[in-house]
C-alpha atoms as a PDB file:
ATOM      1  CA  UNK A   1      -8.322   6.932   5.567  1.00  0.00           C
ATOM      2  CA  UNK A   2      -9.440   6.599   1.969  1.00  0.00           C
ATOM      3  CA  UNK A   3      -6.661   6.491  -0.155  1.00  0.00           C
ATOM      4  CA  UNK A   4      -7.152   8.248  -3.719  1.00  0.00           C
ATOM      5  CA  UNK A   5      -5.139   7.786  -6.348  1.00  0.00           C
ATOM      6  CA  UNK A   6      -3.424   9.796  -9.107  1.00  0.00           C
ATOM      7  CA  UNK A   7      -5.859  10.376 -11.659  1.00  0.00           C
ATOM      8  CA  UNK A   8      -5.059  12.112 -15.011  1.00  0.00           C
ATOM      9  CA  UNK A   9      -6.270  15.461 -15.307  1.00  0.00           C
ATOM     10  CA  UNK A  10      -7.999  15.274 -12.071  1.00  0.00           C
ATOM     11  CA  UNK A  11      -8.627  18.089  -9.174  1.00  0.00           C
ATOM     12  CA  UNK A  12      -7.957  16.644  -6.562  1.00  0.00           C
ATOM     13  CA  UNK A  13      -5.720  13.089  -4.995  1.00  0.00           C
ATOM     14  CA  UNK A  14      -3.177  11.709  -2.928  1.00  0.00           C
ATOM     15  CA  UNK A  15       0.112  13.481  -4.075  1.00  0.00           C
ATOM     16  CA  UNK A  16       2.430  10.960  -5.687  1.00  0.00           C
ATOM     17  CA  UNK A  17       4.931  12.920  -4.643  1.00  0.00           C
ATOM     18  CA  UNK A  18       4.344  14.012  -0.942  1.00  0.00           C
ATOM     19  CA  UNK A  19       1.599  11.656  -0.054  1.00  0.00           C
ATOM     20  CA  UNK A  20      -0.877  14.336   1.161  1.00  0.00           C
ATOM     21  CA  UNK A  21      -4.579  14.404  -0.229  1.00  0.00           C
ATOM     22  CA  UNK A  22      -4.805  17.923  -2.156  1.00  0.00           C
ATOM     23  CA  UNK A  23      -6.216  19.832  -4.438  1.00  0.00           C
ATOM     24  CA  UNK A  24      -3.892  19.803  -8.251  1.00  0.00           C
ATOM     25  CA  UNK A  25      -3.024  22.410 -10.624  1.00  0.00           C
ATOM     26  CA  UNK A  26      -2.315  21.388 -14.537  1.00  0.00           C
ATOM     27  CA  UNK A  27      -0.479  22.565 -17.344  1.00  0.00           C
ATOM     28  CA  UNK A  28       0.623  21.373 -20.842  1.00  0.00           C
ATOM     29  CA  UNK A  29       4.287  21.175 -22.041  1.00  0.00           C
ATOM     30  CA  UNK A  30       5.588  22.967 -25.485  1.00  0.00           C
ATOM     31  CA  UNK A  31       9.146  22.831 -26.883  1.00  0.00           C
ATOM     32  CA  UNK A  32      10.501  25.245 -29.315  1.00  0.00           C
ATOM     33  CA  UNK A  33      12.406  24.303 -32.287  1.00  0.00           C
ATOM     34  CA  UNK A  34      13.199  27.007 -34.991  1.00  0.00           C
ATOM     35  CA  UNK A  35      11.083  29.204 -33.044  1.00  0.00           C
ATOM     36  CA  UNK A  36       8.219  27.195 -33.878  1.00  0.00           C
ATOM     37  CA  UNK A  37       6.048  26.270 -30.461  1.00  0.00           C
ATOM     38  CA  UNK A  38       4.915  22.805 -30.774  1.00  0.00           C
ATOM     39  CA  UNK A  39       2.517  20.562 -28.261  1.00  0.00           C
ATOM     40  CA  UNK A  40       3.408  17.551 -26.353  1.00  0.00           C
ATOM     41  CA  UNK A  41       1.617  14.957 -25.022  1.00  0.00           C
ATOM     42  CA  UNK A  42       3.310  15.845 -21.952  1.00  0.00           C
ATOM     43  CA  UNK A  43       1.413  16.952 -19.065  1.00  0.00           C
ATOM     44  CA  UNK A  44       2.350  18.297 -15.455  1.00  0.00           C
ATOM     45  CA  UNK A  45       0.394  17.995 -12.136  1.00  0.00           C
ATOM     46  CA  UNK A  46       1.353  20.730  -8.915  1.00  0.00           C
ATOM     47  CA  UNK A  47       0.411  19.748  -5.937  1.00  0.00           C
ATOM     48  CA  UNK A  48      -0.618  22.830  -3.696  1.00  0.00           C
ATOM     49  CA  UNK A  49       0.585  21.139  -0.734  1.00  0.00           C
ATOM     50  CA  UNK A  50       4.331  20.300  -1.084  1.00  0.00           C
ATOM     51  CA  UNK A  51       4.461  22.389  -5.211  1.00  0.00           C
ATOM     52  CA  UNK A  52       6.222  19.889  -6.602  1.00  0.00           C
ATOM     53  CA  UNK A  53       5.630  18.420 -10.124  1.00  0.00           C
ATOM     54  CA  UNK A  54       4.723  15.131 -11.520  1.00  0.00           C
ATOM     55  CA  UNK A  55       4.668  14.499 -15.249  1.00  0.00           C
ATOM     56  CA  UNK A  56       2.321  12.717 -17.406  1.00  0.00           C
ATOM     57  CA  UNK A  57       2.796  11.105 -20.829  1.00  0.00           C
ATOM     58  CA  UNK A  58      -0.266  10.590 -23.106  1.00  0.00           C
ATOM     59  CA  UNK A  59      -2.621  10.254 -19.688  1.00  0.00           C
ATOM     60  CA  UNK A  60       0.346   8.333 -17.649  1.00  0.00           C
ATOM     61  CA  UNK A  61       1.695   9.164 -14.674  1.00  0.00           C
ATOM     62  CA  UNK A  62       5.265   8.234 -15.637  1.00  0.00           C
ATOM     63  CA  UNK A  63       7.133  10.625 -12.576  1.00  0.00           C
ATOM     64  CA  UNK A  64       7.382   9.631  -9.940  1.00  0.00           C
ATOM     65  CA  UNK A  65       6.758   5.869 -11.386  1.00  0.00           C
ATOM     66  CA  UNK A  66       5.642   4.869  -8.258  1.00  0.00           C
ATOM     67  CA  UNK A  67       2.888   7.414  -7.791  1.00  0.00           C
ATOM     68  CA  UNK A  68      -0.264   5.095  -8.491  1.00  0.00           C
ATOM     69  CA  UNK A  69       0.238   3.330  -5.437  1.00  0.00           C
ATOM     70  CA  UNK A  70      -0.180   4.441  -1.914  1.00  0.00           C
ATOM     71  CA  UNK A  71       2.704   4.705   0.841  1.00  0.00           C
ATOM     72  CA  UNK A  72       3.371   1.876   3.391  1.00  0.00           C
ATOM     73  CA  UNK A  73       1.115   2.065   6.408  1.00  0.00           C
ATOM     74  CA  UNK A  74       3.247   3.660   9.678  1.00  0.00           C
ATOM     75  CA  UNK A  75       3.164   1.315  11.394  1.00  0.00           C
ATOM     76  CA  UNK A  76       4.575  -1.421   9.110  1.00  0.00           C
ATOM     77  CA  UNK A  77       7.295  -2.652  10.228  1.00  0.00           C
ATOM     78  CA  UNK A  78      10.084  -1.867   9.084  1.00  0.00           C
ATOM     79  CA  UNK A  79      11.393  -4.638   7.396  1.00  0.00           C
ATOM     80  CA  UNK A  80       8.283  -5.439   5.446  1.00  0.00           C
ATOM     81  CA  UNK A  81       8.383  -2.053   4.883  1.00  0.00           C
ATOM     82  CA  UNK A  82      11.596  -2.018   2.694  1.00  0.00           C
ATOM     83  CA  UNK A  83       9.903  -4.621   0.591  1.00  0.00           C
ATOM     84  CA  UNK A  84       6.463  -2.522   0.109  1.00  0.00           C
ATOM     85  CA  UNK A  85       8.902   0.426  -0.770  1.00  0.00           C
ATOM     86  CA  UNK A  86      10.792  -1.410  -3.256  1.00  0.00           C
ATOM     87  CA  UNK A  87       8.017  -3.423  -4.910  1.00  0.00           C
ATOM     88  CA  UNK A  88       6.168   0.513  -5.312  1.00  0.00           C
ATOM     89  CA  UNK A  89       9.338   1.750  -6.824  1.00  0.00           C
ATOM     90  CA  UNK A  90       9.003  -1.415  -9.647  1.00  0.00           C
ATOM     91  CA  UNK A  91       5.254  -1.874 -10.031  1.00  0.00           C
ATOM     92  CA  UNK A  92       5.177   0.074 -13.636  1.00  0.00           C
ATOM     93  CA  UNK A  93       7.720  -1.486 -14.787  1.00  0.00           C
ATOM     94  CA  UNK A  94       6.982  -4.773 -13.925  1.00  0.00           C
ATOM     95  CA  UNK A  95       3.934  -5.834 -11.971  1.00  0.00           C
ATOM     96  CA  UNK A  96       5.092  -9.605 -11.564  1.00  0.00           C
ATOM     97  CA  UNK A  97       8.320  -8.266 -10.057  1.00  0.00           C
ATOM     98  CA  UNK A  98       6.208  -6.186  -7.204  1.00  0.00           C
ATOM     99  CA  UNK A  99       3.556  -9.306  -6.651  1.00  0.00           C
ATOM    100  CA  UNK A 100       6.979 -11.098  -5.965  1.00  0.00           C
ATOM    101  CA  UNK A 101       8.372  -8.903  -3.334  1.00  0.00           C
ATOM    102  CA  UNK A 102       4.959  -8.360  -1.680  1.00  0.00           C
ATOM    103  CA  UNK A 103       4.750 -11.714  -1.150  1.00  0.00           C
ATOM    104  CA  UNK A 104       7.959 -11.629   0.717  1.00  0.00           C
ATOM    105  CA  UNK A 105       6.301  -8.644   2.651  1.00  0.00           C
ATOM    106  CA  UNK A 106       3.681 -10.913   3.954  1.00  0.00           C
ATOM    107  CA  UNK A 107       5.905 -13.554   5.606  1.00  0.00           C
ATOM    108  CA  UNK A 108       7.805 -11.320   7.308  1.00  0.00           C
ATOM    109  CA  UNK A 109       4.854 -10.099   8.304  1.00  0.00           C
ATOM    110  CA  UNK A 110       3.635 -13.608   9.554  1.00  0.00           C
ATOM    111  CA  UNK A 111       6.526 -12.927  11.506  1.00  0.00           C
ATOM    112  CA  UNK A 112       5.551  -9.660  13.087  1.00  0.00           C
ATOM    113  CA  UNK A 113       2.927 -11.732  13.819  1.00  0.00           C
ATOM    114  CA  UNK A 114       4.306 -14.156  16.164  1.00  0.00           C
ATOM    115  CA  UNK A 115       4.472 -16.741  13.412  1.00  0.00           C
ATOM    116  CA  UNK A 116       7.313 -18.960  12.222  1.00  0.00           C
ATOM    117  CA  UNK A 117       7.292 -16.960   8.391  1.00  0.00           C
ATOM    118  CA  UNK A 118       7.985 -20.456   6.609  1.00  0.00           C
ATOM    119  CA  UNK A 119       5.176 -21.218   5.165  1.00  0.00           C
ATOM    120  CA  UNK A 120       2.457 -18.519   4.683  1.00  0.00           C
ATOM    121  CA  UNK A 121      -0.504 -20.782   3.974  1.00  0.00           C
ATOM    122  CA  UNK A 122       0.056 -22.714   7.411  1.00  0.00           C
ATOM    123  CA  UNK A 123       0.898 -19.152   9.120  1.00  0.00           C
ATOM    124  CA  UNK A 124      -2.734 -17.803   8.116  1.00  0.00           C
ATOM    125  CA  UNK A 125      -3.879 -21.144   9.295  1.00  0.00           C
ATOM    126  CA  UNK A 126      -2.612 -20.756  12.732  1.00  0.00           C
ATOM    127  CA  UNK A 127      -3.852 -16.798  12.485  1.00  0.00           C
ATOM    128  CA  UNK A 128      -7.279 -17.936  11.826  1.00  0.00           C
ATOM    129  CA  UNK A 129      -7.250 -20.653  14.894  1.00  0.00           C
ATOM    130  CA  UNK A 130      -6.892 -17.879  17.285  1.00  0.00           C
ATOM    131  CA  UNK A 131      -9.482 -15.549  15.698  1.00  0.00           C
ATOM    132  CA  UNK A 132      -8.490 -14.186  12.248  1.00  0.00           C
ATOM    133  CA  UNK A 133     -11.164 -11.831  10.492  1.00  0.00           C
ATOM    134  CA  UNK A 134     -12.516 -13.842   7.660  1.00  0.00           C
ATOM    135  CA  UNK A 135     -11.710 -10.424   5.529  1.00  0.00           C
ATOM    136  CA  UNK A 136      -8.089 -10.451   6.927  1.00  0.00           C
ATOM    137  CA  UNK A 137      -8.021 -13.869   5.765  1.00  0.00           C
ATOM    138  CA  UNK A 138      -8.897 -13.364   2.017  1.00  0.00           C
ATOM    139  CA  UNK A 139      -6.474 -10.373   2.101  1.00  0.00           C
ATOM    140  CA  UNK A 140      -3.728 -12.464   3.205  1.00  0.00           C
ATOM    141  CA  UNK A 141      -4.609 -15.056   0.780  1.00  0.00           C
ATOM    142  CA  UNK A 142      -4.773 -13.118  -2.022  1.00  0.00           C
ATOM    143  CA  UNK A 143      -1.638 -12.081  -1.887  1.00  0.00           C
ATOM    144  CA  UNK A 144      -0.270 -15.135  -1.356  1.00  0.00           C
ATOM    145  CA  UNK A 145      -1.618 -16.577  -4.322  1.00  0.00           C
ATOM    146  CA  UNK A 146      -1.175 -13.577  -6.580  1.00  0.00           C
ATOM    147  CA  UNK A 147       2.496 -13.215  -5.129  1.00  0.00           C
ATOM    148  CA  UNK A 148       3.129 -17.166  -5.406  1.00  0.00           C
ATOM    149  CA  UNK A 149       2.077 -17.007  -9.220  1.00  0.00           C
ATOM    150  CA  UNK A 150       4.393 -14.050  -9.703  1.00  0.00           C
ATOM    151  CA  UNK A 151       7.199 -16.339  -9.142  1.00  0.00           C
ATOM    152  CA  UNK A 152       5.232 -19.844 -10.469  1.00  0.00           C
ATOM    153  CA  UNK A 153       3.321 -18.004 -13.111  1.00  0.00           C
ATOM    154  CA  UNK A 154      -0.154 -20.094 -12.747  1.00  0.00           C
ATOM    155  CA  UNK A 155      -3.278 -18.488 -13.862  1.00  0.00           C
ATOM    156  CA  UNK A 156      -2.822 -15.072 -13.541  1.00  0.00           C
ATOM    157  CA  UNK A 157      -0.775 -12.890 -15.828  1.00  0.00           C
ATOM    158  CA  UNK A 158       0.075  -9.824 -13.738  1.00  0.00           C
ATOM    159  CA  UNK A 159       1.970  -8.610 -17.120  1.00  0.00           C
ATOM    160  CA  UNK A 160      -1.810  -8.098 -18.623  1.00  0.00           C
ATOM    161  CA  UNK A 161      -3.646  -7.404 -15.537  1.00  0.00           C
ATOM    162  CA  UNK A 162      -1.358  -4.755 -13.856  1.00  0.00           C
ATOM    163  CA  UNK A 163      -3.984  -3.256 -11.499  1.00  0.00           C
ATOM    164  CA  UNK A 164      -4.036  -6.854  -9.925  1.00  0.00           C
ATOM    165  CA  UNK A 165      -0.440  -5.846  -8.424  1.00  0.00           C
ATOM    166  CA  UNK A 166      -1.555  -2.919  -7.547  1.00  0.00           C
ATOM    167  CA  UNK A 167      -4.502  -3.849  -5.349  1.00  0.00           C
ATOM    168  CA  UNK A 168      -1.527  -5.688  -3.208  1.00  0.00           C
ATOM    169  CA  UNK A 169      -0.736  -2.793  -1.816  1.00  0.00           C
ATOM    170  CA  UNK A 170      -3.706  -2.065  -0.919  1.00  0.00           C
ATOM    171  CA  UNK A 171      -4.377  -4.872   1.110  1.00  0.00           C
ATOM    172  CA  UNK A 172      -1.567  -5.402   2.679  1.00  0.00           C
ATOM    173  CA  UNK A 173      -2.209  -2.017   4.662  1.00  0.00           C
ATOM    174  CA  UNK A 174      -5.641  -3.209   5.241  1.00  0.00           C
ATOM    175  CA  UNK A 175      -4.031  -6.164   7.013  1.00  0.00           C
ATOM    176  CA  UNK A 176      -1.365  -3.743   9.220  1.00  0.00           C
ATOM    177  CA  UNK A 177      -4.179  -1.621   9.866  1.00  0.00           C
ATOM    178  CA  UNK A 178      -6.075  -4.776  11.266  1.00  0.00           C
ATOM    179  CA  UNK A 179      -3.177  -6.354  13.142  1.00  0.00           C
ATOM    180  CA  UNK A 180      -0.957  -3.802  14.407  1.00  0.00           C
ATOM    181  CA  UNK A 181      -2.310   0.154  14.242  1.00  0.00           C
ATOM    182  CA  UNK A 182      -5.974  -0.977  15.332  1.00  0.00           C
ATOM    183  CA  UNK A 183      -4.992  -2.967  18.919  1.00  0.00           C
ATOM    184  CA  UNK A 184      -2.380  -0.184  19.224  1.00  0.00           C
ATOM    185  CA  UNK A 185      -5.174   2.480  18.925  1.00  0.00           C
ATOM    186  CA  UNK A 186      -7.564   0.809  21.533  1.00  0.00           C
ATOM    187  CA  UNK A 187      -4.235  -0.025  23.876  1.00  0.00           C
ATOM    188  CA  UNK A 188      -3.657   3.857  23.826  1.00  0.00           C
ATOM    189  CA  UNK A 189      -7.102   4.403  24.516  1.00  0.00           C
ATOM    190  CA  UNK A 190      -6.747   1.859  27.226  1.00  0.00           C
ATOM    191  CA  UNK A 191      -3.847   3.426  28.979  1.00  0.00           C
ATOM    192  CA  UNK A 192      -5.733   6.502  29.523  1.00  0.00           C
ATOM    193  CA  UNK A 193      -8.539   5.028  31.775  1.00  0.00           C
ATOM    194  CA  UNK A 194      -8.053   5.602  35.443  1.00  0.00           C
ATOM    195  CA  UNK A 195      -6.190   3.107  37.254  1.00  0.00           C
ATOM    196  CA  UNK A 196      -9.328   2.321  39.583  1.00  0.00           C
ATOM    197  CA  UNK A 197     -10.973   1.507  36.588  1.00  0.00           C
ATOM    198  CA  UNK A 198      -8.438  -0.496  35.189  1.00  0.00           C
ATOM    199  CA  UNK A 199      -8.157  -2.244  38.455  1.00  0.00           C
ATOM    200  CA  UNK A 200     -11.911  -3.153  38.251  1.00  0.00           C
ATOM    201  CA  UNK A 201     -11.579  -4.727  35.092  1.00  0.00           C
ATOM    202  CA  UNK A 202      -8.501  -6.760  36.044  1.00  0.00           C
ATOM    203  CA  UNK A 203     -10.522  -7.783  38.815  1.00  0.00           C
ATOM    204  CA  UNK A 204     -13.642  -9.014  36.892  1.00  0.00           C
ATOM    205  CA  UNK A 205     -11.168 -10.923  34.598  1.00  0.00           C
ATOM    206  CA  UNK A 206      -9.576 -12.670  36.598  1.00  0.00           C
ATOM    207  CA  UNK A 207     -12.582 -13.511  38.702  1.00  0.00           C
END
């Protein structure tokens, strides 16, 4: 599923709240002061699923911090998934900090994986040997490098390219979605077949 995010002063996203796509109400804040009204640059978002509030500063989405990025894939594990969580909760705040901790996402996810998790570069390596997708590949990679610099700042300044960090994210659902919901999708689908059939495959495949 499409994941869209928070958008000032649009009608519809991906709550940053509940994490349901719906449609969004808006209003503007006032404060009072000597019974004068004055504006804000304050703005708040309802969502009409779960009608809870997010605020906005000047066009910002500044609570729930986290909102600009979308929620962990299910079926991460959950290990990798208290890293996602975390780097989410920092990812405003500071981008290289997130890149960091995504990059320790990914090799515990190498070991999810049934690899050894010490060195992600040789873990993709092994990946690709026994049949990788080429775009699960460059996913992988990218946060490696982008996570690596985070820590060993190289080339890329996350602190001036912040939507870099927040791509991570996005990718590294793309690869659980590849890796772990997908086969367990078609193995549920599998299961279902009738056992006569599944015999007759067995057979043929082991002809």
């Amino acid at each position: 599923m499409k994941y869209y995010p928070p958008i000032f002063n649009q009608q519809q996203f991906h709550c940053p709240l509940c994490g349901v796509y719906a449609a969004q109400s808006w209003a503007n804040c006032h404060y009072s002061l000597s019974s004068q009204r004055y504006e804000t640059k304050i703005r708040i978002s309802r969502c009409s699923h779960c009608d809870d509030i997010a605020y906005w500063y000047d066009g910002r989405l500044i609570v729930p911090s986290s909102g600009s990025v979308e929620l962990p894939n299910p079926d991460m594990p959950e290990d990798c998934k208290v890293d996602y969580l975390e780097a989410r909760d920092i990812v405003n705040l500071s981008p290289r900090g997130a890149a960091a901790l995504l990059r320790l996402c990914i090799q515990k996810l190498m070991i999810n994986l049934g690899q050894t998790g010490k060195n992600i570069n040789n873990d993709i390596g092994e990946l690709v040997k026994i049949g990788l997708p080429q775009l699960i590949q460059k996913s992988l990679d990218i946060c490696r490098v982008v996570g690596n610099n985070a820590v060993h700042p190289g080339e890329i300044d996350l602190n001036d390219t912040p939507e870099t960090a927040q791509t991570l994210f996005s990718l590294i659902n793309l690869v659980v979605q590849d890796r772990i919901t997908r086969p367990k999708e078609i193995e549920a689908l599998y299961s279902t077949l009738p056992d006569g059939a599944r015999a007759a495959i067995n057979k043929r495949d082991n002809a």
